[in-house]
C-alpha atoms as a PDB file:
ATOM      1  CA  UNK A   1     -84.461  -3.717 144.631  1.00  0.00           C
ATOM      2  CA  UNK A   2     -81.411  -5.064 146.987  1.00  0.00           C
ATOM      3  CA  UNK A   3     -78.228  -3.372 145.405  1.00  0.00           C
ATOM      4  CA  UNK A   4     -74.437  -4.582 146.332  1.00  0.00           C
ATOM      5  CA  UNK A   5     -71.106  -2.858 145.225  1.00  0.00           C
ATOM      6  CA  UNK A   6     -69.011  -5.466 144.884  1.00  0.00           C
ATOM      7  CA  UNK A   7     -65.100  -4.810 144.189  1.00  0.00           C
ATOM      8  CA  UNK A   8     -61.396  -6.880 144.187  1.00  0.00           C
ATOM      9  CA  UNK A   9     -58.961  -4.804 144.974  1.00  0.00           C
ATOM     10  CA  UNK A  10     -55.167  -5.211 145.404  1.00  0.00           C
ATOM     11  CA  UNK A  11     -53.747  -1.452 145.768  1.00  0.00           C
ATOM     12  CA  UNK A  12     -56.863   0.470 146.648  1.00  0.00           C
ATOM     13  CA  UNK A  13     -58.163   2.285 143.881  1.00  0.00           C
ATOM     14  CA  UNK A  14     -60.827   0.123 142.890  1.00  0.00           C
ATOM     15  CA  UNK A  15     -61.802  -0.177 146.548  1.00  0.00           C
ATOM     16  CA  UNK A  16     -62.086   4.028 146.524  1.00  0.00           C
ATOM     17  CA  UNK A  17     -64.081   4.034 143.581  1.00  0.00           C
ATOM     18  CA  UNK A  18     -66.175   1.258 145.192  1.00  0.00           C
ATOM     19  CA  UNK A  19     -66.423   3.334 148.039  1.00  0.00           C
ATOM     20  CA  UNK A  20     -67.667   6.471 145.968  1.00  0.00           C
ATOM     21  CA  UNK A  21     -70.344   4.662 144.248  1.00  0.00           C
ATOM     22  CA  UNK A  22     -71.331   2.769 147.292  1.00  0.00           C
ATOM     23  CA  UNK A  23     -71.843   6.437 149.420  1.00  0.00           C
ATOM     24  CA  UNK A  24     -74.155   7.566 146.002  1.00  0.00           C
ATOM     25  CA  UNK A  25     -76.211   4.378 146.786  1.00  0.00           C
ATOM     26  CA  UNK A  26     -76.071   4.184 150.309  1.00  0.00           C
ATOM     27  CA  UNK A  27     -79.185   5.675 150.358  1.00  0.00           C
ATOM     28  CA  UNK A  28     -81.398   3.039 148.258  1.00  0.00           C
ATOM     29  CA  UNK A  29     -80.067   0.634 151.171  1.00  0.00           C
ATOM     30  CA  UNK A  30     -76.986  -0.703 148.916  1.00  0.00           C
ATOM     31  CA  UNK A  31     -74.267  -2.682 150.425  1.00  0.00           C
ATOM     32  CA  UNK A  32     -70.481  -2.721 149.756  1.00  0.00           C
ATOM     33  CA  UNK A  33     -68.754  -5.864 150.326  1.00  0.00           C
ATOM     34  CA  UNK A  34     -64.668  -7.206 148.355  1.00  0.00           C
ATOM     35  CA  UNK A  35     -65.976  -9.647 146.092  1.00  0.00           C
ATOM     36  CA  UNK A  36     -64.317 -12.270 148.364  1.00  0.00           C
ATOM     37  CA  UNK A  37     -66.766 -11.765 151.291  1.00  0.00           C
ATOM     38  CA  UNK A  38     -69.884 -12.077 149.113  1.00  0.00           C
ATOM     39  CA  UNK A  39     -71.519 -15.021 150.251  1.00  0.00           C
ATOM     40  CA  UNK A  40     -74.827 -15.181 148.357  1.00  0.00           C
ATOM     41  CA  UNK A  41     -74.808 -12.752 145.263  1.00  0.00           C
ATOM     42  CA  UNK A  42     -78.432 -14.006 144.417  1.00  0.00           C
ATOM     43  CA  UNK A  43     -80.075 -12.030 147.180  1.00  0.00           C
ATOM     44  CA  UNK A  44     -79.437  -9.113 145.043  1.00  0.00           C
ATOM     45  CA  UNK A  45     -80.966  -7.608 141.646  1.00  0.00           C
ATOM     46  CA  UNK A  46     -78.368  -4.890 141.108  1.00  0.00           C
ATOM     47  CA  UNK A  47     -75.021  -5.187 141.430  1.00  0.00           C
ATOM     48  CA  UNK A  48     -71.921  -2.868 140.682  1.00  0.00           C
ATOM     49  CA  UNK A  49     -68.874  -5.388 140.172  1.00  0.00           C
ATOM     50  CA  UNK A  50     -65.506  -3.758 140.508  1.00  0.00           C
ATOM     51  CA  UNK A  51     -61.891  -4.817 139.496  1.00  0.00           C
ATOM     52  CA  UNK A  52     -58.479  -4.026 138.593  1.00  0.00           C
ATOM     53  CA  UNK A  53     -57.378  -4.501 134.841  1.00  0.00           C
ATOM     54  CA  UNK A  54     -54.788  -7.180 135.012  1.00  0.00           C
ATOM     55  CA  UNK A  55     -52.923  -7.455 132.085  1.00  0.00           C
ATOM     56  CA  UNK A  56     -56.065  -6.657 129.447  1.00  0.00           C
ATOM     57  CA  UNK A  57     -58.651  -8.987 131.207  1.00  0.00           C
ATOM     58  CA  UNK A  58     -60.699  -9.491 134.547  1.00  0.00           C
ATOM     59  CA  UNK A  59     -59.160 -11.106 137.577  1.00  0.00           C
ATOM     60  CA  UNK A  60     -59.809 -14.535 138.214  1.00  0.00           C
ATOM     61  CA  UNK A  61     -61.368 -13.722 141.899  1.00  0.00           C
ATOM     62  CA  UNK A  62     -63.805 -11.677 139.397  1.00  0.00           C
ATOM     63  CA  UNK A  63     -64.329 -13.636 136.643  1.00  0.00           C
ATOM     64  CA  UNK A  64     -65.225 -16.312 139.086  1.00  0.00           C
ATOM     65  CA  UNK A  65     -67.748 -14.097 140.969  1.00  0.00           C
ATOM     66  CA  UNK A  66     -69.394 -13.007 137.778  1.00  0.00           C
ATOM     67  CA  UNK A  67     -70.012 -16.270 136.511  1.00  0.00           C
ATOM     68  CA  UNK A  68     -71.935 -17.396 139.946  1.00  0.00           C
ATOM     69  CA  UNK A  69     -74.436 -14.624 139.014  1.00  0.00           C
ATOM     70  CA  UNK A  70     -77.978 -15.875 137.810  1.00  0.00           C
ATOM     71  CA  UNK A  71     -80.076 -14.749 135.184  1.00  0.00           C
ATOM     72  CA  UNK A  72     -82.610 -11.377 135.918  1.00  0.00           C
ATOM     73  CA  UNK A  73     -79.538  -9.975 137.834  1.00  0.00           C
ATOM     74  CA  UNK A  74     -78.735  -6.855 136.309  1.00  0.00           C
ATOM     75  CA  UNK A  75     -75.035  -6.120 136.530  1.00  0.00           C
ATOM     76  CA  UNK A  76     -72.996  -2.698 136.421  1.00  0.00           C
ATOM     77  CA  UNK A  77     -69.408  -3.104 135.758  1.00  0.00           C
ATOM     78  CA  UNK A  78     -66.158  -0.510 136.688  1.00  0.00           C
ATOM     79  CA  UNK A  79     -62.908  -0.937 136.285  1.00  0.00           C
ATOM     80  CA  UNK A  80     -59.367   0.989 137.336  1.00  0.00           C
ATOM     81  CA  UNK A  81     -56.101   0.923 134.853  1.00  0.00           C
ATOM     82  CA  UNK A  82     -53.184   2.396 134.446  1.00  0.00           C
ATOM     83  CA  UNK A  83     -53.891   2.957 130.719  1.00  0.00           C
ATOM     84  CA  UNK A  84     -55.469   6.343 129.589  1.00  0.00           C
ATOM     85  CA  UNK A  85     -59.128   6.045 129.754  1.00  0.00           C
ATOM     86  CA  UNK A  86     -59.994   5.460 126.148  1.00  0.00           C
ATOM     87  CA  UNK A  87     -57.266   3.009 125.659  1.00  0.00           C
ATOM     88  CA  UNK A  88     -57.587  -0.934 124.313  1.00  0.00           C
ATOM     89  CA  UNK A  89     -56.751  -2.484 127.532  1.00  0.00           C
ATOM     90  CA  UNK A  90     -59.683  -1.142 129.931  1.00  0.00           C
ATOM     91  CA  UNK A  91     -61.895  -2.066 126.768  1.00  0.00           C
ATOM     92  CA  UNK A  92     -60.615  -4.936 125.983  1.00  0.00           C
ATOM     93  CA  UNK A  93     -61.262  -6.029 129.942  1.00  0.00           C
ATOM     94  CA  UNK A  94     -64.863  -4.779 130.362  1.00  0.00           C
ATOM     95  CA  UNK A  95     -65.653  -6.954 127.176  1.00  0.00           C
ATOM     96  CA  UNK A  96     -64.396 -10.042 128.688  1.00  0.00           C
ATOM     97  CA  UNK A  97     -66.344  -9.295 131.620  1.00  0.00           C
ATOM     98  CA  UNK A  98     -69.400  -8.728 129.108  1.00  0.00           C
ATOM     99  CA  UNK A  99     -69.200 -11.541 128.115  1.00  0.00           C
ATOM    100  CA  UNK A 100     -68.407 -13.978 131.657  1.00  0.00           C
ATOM    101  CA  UNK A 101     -72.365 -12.575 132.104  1.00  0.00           C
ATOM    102  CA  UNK A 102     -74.240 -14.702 129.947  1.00  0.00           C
ATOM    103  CA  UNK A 103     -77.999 -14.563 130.481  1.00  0.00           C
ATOM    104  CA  UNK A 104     -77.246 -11.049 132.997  1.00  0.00           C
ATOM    105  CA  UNK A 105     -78.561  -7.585 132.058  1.00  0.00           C
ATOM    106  CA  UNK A 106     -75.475  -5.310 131.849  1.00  0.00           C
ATOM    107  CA  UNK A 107     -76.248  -1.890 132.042  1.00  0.00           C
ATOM    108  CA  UNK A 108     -72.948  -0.496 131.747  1.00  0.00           C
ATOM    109  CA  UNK A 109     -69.647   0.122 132.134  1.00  0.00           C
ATOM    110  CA  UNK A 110     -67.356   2.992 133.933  1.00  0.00           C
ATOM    111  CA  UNK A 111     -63.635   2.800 133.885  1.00  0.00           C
ATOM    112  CA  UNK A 112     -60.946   5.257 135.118  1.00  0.00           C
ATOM    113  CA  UNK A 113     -57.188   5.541 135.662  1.00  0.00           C
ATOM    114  CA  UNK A 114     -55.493   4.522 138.758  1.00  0.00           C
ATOM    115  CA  UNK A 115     -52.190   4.505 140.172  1.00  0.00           C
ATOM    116  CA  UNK A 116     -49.941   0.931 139.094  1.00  0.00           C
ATOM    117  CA  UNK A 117     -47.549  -0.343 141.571  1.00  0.00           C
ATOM    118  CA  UNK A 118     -44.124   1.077 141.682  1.00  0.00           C
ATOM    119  CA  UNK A 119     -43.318  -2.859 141.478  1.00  0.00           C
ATOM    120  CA  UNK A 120     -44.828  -3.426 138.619  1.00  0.00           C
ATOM    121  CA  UNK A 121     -44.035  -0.226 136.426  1.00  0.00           C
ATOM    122  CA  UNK A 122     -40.053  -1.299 137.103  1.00  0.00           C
ATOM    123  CA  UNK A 123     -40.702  -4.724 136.050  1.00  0.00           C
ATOM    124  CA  UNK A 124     -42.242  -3.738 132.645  1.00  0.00           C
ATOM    125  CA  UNK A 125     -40.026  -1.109 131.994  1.00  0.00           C
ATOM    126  CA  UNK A 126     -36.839  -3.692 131.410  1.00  0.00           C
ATOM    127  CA  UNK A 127     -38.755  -4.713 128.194  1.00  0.00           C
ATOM    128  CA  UNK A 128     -38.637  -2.697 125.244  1.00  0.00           C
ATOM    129  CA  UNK A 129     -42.227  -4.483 124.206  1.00  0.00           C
ATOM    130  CA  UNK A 130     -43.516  -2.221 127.532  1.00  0.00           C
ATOM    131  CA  UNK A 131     -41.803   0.870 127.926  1.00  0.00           C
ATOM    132  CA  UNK A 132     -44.450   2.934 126.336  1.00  0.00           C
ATOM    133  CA  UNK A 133     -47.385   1.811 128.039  1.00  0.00           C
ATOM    134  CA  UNK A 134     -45.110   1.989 131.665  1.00  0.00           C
ATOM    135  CA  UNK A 135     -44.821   5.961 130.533  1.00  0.00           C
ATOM    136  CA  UNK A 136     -48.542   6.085 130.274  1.00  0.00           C
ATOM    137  CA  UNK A 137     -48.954   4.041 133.006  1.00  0.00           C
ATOM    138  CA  UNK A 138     -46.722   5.988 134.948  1.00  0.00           C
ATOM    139  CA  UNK A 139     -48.861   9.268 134.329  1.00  0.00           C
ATOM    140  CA  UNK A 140     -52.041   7.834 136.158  1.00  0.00           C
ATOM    141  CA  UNK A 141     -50.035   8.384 139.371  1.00  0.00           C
ATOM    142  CA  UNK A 142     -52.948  10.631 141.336  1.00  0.00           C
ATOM    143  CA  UNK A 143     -55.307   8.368 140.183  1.00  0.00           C
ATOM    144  CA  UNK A 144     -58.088   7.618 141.277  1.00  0.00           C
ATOM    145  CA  UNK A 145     -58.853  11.568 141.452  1.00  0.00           C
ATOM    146  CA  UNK A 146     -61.659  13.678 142.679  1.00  0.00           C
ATOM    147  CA  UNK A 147     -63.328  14.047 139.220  1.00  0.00           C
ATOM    148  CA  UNK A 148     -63.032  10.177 138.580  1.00  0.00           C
ATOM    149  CA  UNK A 149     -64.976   9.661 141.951  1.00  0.00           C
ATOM    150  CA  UNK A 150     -67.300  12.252 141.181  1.00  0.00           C
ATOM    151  CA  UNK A 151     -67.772  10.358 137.845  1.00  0.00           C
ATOM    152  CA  UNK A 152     -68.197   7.546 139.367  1.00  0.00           C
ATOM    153  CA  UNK A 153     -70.733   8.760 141.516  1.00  0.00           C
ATOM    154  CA  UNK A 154     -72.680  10.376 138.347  1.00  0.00           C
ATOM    155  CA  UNK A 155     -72.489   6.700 136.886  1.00  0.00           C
ATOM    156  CA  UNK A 156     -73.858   5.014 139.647  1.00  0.00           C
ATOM    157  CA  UNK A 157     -76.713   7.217 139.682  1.00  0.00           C
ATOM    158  CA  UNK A 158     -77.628   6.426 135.952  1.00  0.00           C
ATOM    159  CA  UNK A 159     -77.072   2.546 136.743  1.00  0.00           C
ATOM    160  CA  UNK A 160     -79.355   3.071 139.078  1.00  0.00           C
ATOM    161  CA  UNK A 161     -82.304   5.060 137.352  1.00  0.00           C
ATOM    162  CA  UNK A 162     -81.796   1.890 133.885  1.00  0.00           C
ATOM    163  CA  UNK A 163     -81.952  -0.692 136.501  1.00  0.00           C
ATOM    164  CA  UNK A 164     -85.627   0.953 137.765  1.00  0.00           C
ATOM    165  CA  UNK A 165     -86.948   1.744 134.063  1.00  0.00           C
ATOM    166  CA  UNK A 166     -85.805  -1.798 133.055  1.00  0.00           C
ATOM    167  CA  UNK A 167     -87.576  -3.176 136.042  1.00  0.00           C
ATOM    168  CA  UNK A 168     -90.973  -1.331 135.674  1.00  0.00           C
ATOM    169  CA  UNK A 169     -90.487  -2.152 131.646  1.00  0.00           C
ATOM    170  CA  UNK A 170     -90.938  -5.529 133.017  1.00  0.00           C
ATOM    171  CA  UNK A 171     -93.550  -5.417 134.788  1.00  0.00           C
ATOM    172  CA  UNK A 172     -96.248  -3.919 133.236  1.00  0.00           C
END
């Protein structure tokens, strides 16, 4: 199984968690690559596709790459927000991405806070319509943390073991 952690990332913390998964896998021979230098995703069977939540959906650099995958791919998807974790954005984002993967396994999903741009938070807060979510927003300011990566890590890992069971499931 050839596995590639594949991530777009503008401010960093998708590239961290990226980086955290990618050091769990490094030992099955996986490879991390930004989405943008991923020349061929078909050599690969597993792959963990990170991105930002941009205003409740996917990036278009991702929701391009996702739709170049090919079925019997199995996909893993994470995500980084500002939102708290069990919010409707970061949902609302990994099921768009569900669904850009027609004909792909997805074996699941990880999400966790990360730090928005300073930038962006003033923006949003000059409209009444944002305000609350630039509070919450505004909380996720050490995020990406220690126990995210960790989780991260501990989701990679169980990617990992459903991509193998799936695979021998097919096989016999």
């Amino acid at each position: 199984m050839k596995i590639l952690v594949a991530y777009y990332s503008k401010t960093g913390n998708t590239k961290a968690v990226a980086e955290s998964i990618f050091h769990e896998l490094q030992k099955e021979g996986a490879e991390i690559k930004p989405i943008k230098e991923v020349t061929n995703p078909d050599e690969y069977t597993l792959i963990f596709c990170g991105f930002p939540v941009h205003a409740h959906s996917v990036p278009v650099a991702v929701h391009n790459f996702i739709k170049k995958l090919s079925q019997g791919q199995k996909l893993a998807l994470f995500s980084t927000h500002g939102s708290k974790t069990d919010g409707q954005m970061p949902k609302q984002a990994i099921h768009q991405a569900i669904g850009l993967a027609k004909g792909i396994e997805v074996l699941g999903s990880f999400t966790c806070r990360g730090q928005v741009e300073q930038e962006i938070l003033d923006d949003l807060i000059k409209k009444p319509e944002h305000r609350a979510w630039v509070a919450e927003a505004a909380s996720a300011k050490d995020h990406p943390d220690s126990a995210d990566l960790e989780d991260a890590k501990m989701f990679a890992m169980g990617m990992l073991k459903k991509a193998m069971k799936f695979g021998e499931f097919h096989r016999k």
